[in-house]
PDB file of N, CA and C in Angstrom:
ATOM      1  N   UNK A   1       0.822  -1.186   0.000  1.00  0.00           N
ATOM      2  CA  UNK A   1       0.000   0.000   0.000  1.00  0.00           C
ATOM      3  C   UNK A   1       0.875   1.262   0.000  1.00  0.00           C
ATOM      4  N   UNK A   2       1.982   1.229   0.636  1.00  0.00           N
ATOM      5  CA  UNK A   2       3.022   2.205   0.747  1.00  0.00           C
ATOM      6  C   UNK A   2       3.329   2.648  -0.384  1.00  0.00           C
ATOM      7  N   UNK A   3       3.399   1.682  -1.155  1.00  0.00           N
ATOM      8  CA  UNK A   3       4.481   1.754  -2.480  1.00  0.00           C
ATOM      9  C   UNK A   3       3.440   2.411  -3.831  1.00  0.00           C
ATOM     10  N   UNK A   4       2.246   1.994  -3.383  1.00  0.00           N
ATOM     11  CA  UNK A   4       0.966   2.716  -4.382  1.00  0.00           C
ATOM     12  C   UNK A   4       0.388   3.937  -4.458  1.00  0.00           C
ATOM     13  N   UNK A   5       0.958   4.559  -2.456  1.00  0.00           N
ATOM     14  CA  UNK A   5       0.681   5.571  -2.079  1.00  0.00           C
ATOM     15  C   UNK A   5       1.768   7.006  -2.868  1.00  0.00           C
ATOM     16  N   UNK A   6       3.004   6.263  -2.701  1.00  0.00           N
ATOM     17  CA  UNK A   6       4.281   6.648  -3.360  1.00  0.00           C
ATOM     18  C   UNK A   6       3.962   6.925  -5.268  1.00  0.00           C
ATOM     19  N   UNK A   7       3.751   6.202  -5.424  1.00  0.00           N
ATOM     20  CA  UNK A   7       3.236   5.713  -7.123  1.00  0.00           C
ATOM     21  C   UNK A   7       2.526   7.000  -7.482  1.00  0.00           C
ATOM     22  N   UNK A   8       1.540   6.896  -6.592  1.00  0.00           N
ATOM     23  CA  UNK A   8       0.564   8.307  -7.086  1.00  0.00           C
ATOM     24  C   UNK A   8       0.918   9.621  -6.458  1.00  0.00           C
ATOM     25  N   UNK A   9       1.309   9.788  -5.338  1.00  0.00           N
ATOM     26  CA  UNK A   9       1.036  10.987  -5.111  1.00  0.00           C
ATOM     27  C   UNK A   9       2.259  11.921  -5.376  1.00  0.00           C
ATOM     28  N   UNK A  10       3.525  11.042  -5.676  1.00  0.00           N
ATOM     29  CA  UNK A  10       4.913  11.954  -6.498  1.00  0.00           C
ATOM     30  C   UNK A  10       4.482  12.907  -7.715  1.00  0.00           C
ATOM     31  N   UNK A  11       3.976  12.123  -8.181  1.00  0.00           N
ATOM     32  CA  UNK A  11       4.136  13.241  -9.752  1.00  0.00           C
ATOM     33  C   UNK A  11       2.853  14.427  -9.087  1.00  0.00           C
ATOM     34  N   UNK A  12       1.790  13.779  -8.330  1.00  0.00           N
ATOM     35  CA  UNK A  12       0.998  14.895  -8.112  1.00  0.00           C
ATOM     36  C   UNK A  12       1.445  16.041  -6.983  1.00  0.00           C
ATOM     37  N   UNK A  13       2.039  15.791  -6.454  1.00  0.00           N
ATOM     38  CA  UNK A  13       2.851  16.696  -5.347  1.00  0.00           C
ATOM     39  C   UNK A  13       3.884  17.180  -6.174  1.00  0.00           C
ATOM     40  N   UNK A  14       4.857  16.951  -7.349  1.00  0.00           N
ATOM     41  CA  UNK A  14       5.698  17.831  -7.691  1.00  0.00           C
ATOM     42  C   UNK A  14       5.157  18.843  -8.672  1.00  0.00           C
ATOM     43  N   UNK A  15       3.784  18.694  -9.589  1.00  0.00           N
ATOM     44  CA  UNK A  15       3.279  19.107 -10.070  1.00  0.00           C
ATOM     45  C   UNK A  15       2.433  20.227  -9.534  1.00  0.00           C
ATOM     46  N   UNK A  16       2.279  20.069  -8.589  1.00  0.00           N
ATOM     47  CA  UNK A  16       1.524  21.331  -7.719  1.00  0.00           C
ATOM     48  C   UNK A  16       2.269  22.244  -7.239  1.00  0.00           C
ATOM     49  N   UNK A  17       3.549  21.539  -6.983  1.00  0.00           N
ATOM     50  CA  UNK A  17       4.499  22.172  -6.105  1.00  0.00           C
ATOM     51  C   UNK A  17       5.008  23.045  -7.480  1.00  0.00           C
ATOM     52  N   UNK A  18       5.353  22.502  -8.207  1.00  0.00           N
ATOM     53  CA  UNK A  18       5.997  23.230  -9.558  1.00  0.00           C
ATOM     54  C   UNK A  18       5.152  24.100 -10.512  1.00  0.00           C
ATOM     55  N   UNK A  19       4.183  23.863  -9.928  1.00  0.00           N
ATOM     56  CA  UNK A  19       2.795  25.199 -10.662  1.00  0.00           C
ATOM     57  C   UNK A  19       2.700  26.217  -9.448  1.00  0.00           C
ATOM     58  N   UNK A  20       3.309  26.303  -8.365  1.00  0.00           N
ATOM     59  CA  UNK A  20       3.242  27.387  -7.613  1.00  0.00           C
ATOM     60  C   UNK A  20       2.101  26.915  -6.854  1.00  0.00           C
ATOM     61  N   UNK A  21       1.274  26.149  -6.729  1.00  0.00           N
ATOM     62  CA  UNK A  21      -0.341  26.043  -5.710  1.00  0.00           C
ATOM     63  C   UNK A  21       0.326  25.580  -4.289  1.00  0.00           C
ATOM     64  N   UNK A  22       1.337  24.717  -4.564  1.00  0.00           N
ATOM     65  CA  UNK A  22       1.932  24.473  -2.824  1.00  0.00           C
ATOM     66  C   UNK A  22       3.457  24.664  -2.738  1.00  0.00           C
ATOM     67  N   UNK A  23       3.535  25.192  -1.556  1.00  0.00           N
ATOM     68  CA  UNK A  23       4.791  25.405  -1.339  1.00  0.00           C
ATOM     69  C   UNK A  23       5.197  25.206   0.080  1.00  0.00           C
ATOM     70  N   UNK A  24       6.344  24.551   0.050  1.00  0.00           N
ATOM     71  CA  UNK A  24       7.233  24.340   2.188  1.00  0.00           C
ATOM     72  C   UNK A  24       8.250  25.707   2.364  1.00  0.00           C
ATOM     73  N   UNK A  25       7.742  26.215   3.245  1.00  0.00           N
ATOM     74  CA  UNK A  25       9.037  26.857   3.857  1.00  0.00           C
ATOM     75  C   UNK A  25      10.245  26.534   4.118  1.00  0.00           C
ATOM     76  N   UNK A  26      11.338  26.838   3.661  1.00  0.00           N
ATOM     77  CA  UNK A  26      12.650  26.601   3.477  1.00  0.00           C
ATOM     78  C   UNK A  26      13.382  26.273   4.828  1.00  0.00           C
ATOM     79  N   UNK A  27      12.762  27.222   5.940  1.00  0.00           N
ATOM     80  CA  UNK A  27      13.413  27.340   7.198  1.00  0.00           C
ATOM     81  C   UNK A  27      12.155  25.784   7.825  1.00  0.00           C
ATOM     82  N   UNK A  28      11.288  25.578   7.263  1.00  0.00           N
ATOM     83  CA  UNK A  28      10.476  24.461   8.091  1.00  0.00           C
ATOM     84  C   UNK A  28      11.003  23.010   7.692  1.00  0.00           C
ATOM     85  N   UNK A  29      11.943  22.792   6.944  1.00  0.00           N
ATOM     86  CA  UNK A  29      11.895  21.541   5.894  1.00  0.00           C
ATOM     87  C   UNK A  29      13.957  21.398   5.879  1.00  0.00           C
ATOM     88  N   UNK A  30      14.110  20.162   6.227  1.00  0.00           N
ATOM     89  CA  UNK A  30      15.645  19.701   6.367  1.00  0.00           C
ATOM     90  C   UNK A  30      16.448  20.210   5.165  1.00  0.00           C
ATOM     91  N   UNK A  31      15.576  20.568   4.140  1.00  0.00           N
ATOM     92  CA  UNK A  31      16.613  21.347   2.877  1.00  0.00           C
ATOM     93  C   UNK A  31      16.630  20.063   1.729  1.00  0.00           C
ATOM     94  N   UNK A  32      16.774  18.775   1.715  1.00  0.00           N
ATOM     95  CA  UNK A  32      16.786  17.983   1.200  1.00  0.00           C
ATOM     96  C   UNK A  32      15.395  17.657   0.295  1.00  0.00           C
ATOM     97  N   UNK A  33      15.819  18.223  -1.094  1.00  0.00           N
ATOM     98  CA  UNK A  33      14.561  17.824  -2.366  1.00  0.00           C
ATOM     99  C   UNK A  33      14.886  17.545  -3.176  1.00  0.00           C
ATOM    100  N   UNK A  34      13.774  16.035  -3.182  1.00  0.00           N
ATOM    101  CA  UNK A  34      13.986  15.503  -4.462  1.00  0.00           C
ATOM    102  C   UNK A  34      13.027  15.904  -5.828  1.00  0.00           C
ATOM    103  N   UNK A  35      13.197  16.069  -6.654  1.00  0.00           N
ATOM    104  CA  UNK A  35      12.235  16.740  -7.561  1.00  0.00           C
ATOM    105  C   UNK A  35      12.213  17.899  -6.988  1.00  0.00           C
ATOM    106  N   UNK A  36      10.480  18.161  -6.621  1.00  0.00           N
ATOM    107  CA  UNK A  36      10.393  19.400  -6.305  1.00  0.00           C
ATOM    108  C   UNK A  36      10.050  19.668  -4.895  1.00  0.00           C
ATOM    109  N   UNK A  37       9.810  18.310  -4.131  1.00  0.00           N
ATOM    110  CA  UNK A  37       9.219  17.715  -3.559  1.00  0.00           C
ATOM    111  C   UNK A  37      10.174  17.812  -1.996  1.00  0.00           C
ATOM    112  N   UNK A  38      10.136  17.791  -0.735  1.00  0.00           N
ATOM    113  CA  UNK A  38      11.083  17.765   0.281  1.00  0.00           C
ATOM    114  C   UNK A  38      11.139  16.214   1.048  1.00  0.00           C
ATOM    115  N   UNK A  39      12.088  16.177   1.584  1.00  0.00           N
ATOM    116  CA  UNK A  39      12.271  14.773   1.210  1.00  0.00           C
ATOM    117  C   UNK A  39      11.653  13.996   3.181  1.00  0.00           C
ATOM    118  N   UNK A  40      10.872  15.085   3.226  1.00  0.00           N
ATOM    119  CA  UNK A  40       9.734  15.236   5.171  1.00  0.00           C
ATOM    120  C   UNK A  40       8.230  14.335   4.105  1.00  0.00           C
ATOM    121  N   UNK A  41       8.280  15.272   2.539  1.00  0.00           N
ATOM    122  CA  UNK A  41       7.183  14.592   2.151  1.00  0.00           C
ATOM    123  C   UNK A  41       6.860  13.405   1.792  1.00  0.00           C
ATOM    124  N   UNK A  42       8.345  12.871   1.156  1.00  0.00           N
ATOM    125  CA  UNK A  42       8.180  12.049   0.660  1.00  0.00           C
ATOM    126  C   UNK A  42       8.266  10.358   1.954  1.00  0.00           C
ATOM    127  N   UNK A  43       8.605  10.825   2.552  1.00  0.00           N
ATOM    128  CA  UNK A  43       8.296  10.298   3.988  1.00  0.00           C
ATOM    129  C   UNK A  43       6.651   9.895   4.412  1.00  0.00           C
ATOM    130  N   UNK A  44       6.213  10.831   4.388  1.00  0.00           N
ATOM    131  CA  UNK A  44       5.116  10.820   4.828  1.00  0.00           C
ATOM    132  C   UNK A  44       4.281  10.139   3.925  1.00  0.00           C
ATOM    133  N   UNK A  45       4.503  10.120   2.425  1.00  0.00           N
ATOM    134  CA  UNK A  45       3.563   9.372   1.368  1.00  0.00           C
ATOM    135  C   UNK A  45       4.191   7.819   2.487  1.00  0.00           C
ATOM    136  N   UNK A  46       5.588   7.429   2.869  1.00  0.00           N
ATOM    137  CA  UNK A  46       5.265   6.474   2.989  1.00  0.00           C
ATOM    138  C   UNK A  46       4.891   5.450   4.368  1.00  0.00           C
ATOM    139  N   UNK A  47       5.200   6.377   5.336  1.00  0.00           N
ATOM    140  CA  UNK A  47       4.343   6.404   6.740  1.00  0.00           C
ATOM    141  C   UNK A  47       3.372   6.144   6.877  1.00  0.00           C
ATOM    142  N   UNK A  48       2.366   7.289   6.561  1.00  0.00           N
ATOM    143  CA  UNK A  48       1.258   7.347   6.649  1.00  0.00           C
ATOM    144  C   UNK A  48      -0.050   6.565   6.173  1.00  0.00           C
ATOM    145  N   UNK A  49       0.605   5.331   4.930  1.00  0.00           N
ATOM    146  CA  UNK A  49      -0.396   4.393   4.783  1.00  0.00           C
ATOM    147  C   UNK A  49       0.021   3.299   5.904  1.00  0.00           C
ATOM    148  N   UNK A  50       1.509   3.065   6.343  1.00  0.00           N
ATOM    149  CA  UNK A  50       1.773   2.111   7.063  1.00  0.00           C
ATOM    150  C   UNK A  50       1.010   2.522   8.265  1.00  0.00           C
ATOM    151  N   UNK A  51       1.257   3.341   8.766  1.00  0.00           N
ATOM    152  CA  UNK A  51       0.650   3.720  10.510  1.00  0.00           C
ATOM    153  C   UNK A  51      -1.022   3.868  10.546  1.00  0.00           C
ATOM    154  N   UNK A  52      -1.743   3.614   8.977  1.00  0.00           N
ATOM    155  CA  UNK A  52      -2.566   3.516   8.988  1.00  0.00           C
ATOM    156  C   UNK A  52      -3.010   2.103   8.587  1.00  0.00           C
ATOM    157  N   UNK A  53      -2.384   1.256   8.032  1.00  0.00           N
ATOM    158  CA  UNK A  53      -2.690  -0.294   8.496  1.00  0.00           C
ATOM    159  C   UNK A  53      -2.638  -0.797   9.852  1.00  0.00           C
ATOM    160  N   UNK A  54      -1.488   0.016  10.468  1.00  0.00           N
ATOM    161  CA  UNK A  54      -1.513  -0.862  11.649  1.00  0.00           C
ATOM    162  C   UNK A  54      -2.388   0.046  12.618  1.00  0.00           C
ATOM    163  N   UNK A  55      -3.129   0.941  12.640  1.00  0.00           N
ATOM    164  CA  UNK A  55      -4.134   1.356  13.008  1.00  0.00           C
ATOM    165  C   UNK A  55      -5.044   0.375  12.811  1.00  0.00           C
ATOM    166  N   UNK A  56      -5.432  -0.001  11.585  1.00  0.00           N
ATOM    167  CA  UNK A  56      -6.528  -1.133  11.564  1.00  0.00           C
ATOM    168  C   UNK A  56      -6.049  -2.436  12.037  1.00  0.00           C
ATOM    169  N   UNK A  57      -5.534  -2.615  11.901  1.00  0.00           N
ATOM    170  CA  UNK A  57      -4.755  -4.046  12.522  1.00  0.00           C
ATOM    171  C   UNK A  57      -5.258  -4.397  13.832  1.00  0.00           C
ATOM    172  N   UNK A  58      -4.092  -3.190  15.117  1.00  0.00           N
ATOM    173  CA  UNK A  58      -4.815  -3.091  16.009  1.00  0.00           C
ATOM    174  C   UNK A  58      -6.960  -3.251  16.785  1.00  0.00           C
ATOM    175  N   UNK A  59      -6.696  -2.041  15.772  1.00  0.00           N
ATOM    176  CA  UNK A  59      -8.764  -2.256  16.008  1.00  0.00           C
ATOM    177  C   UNK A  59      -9.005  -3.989  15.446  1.00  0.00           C
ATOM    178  N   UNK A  60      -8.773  -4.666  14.676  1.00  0.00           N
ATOM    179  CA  UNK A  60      -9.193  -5.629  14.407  1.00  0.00           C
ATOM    180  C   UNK A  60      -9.256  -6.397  15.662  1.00  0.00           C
ATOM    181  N   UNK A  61      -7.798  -6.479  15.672  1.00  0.00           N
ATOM    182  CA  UNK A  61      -7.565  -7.216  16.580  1.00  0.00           C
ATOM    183  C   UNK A  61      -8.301  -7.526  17.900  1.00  0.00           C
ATOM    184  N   UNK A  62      -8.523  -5.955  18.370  1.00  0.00           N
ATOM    185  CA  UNK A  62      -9.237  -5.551  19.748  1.00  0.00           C
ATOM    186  C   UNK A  62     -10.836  -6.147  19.403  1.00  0.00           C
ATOM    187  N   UNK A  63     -11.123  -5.582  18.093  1.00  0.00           N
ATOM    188  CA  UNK A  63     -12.730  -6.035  18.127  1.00  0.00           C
ATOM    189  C   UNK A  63     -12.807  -8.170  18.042  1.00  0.00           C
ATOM    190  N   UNK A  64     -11.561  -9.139  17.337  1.00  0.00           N
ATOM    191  CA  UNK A  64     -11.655 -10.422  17.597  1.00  0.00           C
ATOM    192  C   UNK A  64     -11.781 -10.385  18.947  1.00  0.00           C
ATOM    193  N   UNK A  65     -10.728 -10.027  20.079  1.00  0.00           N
ATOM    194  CA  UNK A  65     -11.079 -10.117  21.131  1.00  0.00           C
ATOM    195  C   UNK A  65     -11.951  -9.935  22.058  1.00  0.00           C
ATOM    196  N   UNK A  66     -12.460  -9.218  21.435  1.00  0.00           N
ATOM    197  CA  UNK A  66     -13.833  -8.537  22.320  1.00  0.00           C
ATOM    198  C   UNK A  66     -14.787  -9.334  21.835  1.00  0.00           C
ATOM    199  N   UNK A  67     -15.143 -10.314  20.847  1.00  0.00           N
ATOM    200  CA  UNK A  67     -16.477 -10.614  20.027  1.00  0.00           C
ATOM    201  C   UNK A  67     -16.499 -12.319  20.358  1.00  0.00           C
TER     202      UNK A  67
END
């Protein structure tokens, strides 16, 4: 899921970023970009589906136990 999350949302994050609609503050962001992209974001494309499986995971889990 990580890797699908990655897949899509690169070209659409450098594309926005490179049309001027989004932009990171220079002083907020480690300095490190790839494309156009900072490399906090590209992190997060791939975090954020993981910490959200194991979000469900957990709940699963809790609701087998409980049922």
């Amino acid at each position: 899921m990580a890797a699908i999350a990655f897949a899509y949302t690169t070209p659409w994050d450098n594309a926005i970023i490179a049309l001027g609609v989004w932009a990171y503050d220079p002083a907020r962001v480690w300095g490190v970009v790839i494309g156009w992209v900072p490399l906090e974001e590209y992190l997060f494309f791939l975090l954020q589906p993981m910490l959200s499986g194991l979000i469900v995971l957990a709940l699963l889990a809790r609701a087998q136990r409980h049922a």
